[in-house]
Protein backbone atom coordinates (compact mmCIF):
# COMPACT_ATOMS: atom_id res chain seq x y z
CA UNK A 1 0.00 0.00 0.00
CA UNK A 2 1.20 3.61 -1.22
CA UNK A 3 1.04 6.43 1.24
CA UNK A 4 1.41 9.80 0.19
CA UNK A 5 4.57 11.76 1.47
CA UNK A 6 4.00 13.18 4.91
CA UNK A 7 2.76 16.25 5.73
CA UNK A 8 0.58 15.79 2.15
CA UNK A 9 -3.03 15.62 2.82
CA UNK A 10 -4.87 12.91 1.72
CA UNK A 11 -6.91 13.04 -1.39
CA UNK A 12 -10.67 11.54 -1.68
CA UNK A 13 -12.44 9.23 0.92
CA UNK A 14 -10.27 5.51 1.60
CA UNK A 15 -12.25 2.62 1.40
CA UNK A 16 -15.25 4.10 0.19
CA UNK A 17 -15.43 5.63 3.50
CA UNK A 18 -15.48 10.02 4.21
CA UNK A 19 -12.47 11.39 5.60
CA UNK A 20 -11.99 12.17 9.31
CA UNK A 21 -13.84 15.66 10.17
CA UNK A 22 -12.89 16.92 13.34
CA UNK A 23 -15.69 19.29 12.89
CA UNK A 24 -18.53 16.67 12.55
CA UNK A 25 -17.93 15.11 15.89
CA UNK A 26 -20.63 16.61 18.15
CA UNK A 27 -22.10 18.41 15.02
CA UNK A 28 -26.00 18.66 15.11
CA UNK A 29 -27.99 15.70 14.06
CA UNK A 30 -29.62 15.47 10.99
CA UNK A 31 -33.84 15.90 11.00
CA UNK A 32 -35.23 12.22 11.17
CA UNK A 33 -37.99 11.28 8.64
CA UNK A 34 -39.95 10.82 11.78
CA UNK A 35 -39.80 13.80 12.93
CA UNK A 36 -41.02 15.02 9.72
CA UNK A 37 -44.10 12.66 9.84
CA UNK A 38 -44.36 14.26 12.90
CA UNK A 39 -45.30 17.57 12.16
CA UNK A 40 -47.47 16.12 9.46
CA UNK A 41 -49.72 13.93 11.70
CA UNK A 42 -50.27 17.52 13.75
CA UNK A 43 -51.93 19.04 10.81
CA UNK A 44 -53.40 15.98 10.01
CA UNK A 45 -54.82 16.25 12.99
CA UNK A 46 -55.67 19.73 13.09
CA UNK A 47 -57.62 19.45 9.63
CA UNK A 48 -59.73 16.47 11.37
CA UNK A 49 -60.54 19.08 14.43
CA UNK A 50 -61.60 21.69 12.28
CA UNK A 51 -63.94 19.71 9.86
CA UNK A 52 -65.46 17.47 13.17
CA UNK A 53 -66.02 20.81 14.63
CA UNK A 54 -67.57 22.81 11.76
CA UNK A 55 -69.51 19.33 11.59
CA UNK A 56 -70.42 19.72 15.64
CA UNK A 57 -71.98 23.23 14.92
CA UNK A 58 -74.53 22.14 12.01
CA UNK A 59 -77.21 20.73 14.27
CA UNK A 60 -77.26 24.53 16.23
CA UNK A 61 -77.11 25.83 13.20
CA UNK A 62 -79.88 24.16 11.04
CA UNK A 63 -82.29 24.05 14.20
CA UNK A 64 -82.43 20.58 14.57
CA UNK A 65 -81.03 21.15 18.41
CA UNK A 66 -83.95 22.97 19.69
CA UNK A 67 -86.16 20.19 19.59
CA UNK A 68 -83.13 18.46 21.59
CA UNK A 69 -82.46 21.59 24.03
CA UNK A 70 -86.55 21.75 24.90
CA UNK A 71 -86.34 17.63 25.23
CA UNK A 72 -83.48 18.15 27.85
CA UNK A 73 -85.35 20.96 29.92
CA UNK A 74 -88.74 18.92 29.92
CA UNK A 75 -86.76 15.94 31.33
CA UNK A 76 -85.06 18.59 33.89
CA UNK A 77 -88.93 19.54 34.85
CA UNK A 78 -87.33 23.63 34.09
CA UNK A 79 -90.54 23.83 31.66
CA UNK A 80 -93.22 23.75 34.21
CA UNK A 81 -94.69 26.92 34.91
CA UNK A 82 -93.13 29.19 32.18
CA UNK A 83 -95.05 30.57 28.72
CA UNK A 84 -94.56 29.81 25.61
CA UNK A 85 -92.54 32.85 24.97
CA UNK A 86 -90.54 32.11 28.16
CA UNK A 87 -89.66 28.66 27.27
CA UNK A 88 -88.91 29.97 23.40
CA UNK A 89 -86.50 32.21 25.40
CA UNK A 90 -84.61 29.79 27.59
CA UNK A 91 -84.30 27.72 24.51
CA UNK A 92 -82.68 30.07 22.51
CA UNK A 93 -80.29 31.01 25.87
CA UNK A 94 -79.52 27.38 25.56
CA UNK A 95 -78.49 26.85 22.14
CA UNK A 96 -76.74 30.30 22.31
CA UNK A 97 -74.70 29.05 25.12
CA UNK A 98 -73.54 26.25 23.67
CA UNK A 99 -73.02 27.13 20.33
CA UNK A 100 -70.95 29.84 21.69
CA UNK A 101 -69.20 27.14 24.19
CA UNK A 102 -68.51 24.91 20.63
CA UNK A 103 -66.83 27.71 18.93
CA UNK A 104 -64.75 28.59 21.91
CA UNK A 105 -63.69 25.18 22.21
CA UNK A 106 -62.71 25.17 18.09
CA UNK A 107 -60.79 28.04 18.69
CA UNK A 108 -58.90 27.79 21.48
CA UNK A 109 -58.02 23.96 20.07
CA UNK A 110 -56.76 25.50 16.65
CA UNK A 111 -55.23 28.17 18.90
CA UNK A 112 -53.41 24.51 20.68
CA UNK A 113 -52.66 23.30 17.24
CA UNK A 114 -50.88 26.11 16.21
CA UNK A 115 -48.42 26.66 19.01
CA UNK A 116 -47.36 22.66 19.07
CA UNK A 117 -47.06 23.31 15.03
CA UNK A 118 -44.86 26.23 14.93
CA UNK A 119 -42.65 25.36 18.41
CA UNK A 120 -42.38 21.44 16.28
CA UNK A 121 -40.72 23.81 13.35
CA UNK A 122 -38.89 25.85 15.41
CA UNK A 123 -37.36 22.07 17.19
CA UNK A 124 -38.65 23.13 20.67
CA UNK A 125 -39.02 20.31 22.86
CA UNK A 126 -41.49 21.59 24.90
CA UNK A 127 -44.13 21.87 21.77
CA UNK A 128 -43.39 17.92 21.56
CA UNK A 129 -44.56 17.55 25.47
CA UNK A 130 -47.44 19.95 25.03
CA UNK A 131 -48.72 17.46 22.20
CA UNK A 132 -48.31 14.70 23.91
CA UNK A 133 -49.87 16.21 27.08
CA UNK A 134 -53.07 17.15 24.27
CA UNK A 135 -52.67 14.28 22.10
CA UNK A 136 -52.96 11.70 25.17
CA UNK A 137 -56.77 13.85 25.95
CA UNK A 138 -57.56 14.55 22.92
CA UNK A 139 -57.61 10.33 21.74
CA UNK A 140 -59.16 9.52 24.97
CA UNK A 141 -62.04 12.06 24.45
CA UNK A 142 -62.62 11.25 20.83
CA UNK A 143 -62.52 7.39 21.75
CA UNK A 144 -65.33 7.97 24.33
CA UNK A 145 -67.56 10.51 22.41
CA UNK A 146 -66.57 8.65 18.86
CA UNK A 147 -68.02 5.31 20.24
CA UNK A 148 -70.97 6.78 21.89
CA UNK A 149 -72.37 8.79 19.17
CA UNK A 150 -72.02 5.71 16.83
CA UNK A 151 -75.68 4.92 17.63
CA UNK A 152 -77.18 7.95 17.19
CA UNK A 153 -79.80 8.76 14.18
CA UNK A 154 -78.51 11.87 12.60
CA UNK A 155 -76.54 12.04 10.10
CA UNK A 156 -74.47 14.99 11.64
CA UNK A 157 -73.41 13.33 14.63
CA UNK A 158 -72.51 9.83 12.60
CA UNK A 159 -70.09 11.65 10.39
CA UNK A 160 -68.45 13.75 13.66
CA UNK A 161 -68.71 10.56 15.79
CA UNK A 162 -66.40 9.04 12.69
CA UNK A 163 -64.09 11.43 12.55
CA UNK A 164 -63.78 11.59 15.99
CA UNK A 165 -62.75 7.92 15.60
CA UNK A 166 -60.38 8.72 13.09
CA UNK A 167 -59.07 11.29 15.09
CA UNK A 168 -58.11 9.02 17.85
CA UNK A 169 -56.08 7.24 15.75
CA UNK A 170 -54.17 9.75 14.01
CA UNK A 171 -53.52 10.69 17.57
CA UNK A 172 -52.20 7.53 18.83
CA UNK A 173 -50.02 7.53 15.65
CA UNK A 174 -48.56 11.05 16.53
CA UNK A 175 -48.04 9.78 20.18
CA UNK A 176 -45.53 6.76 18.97
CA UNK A 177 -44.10 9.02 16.52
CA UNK A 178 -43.93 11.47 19.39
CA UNK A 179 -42.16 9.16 21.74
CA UNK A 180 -40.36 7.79 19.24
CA UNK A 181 -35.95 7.99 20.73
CA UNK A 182 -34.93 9.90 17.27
CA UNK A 183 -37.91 12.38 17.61
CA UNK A 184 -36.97 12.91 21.53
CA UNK A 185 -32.94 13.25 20.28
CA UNK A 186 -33.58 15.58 18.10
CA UNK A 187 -35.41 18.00 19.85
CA UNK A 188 -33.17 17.74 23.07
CA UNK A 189 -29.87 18.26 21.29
CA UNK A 190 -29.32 21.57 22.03
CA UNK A 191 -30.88 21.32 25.43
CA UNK A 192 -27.74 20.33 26.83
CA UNK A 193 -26.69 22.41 30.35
């Protein structure tokens, strides 16, 4: 074997292998695919929140819930006594209230989404623990309220009860991806000291 003359440097990589690069040790790691998938599940997910909950506010919105909101205060005996016009009006307080409790809820979860999105691009660790903290709720409340409004008649509450379903598992899927060891390295790198 042929070395070349000392103090020559050494030309090309030797057995198909890159030269020594003092600089590389310790360098940054590179982005793993799964962190990428990552930060795709959370939109993925977000989409699925914003169409289930534009889905959730179509019975308030088409009238269909104040048959529903008048059964609910007959079977709290709060209708007894009051007039027509009084019971119109506690009605109307009642769909008011939670229609305005539904879009609260949408926004502050897109508000959620958002954060855990943009601290994911901007490799903060703390956006992956947030999601995970969210994700962990979030699939536990869809599985509940996905399986119980299986059974229900309209056609509304079928389609969110599925795609609270399908939200569940897109959010298990971001939780493995999200506890996956190259996601975690990659996002505590520079969290050293």
């Amino acid at each position: 074997m042929t070395q070349p003359p000392e103090g020559e440097p050494q030309q090309g990589p030797r057995f198909g292998t890159d030269p020594y690069d003092p600089s590389a040790v310790g360098g940054p790691m590179a982005e793993p695919r799964k962190f990428s998938r990552l930060k795709q599940l959370t939109l993925l997910s977000l989409a699925i929140f914003v169409v289930q909950g534009i889905i959730g506010l179509i019975p308030a919105m088409s009238g269909s819930m104040r048959d529903q909101v008048a059964e609910q205060l007959e079977a709290q005996g709060a209708t007894s006594g009051l007039s027509e016009e009084e019971l119109q009006s506690m009605i109307d307080m009642g769909i008011a209230g939670g229609l305005a409790f539904a879009i609260g809820s949408l926004v502050v979860g897109i508000v959620v989404y958002v954060i855990v999105y943009f601290g994911l691009v901007k490799r903060k660790n703390w956006a992956r623990i947030v999601g995970i903290i969210f994700a962990i709720i979030g699939a536990l409340f869809s599985l509940i309220n996905g399986v119980g409004g299986l059974g229900a008649g309209s056609t509304a509450t079928m389609i969110s009860s599925l795609l609270l379903l399908v939200g569940a598992v897109v959010a298990i899927f971001w939780l493995v991806t999200a506890f996956n060891g190259q996601v975690k390295a990659y996002l505590t790198q520079n969290v050293q000291g």
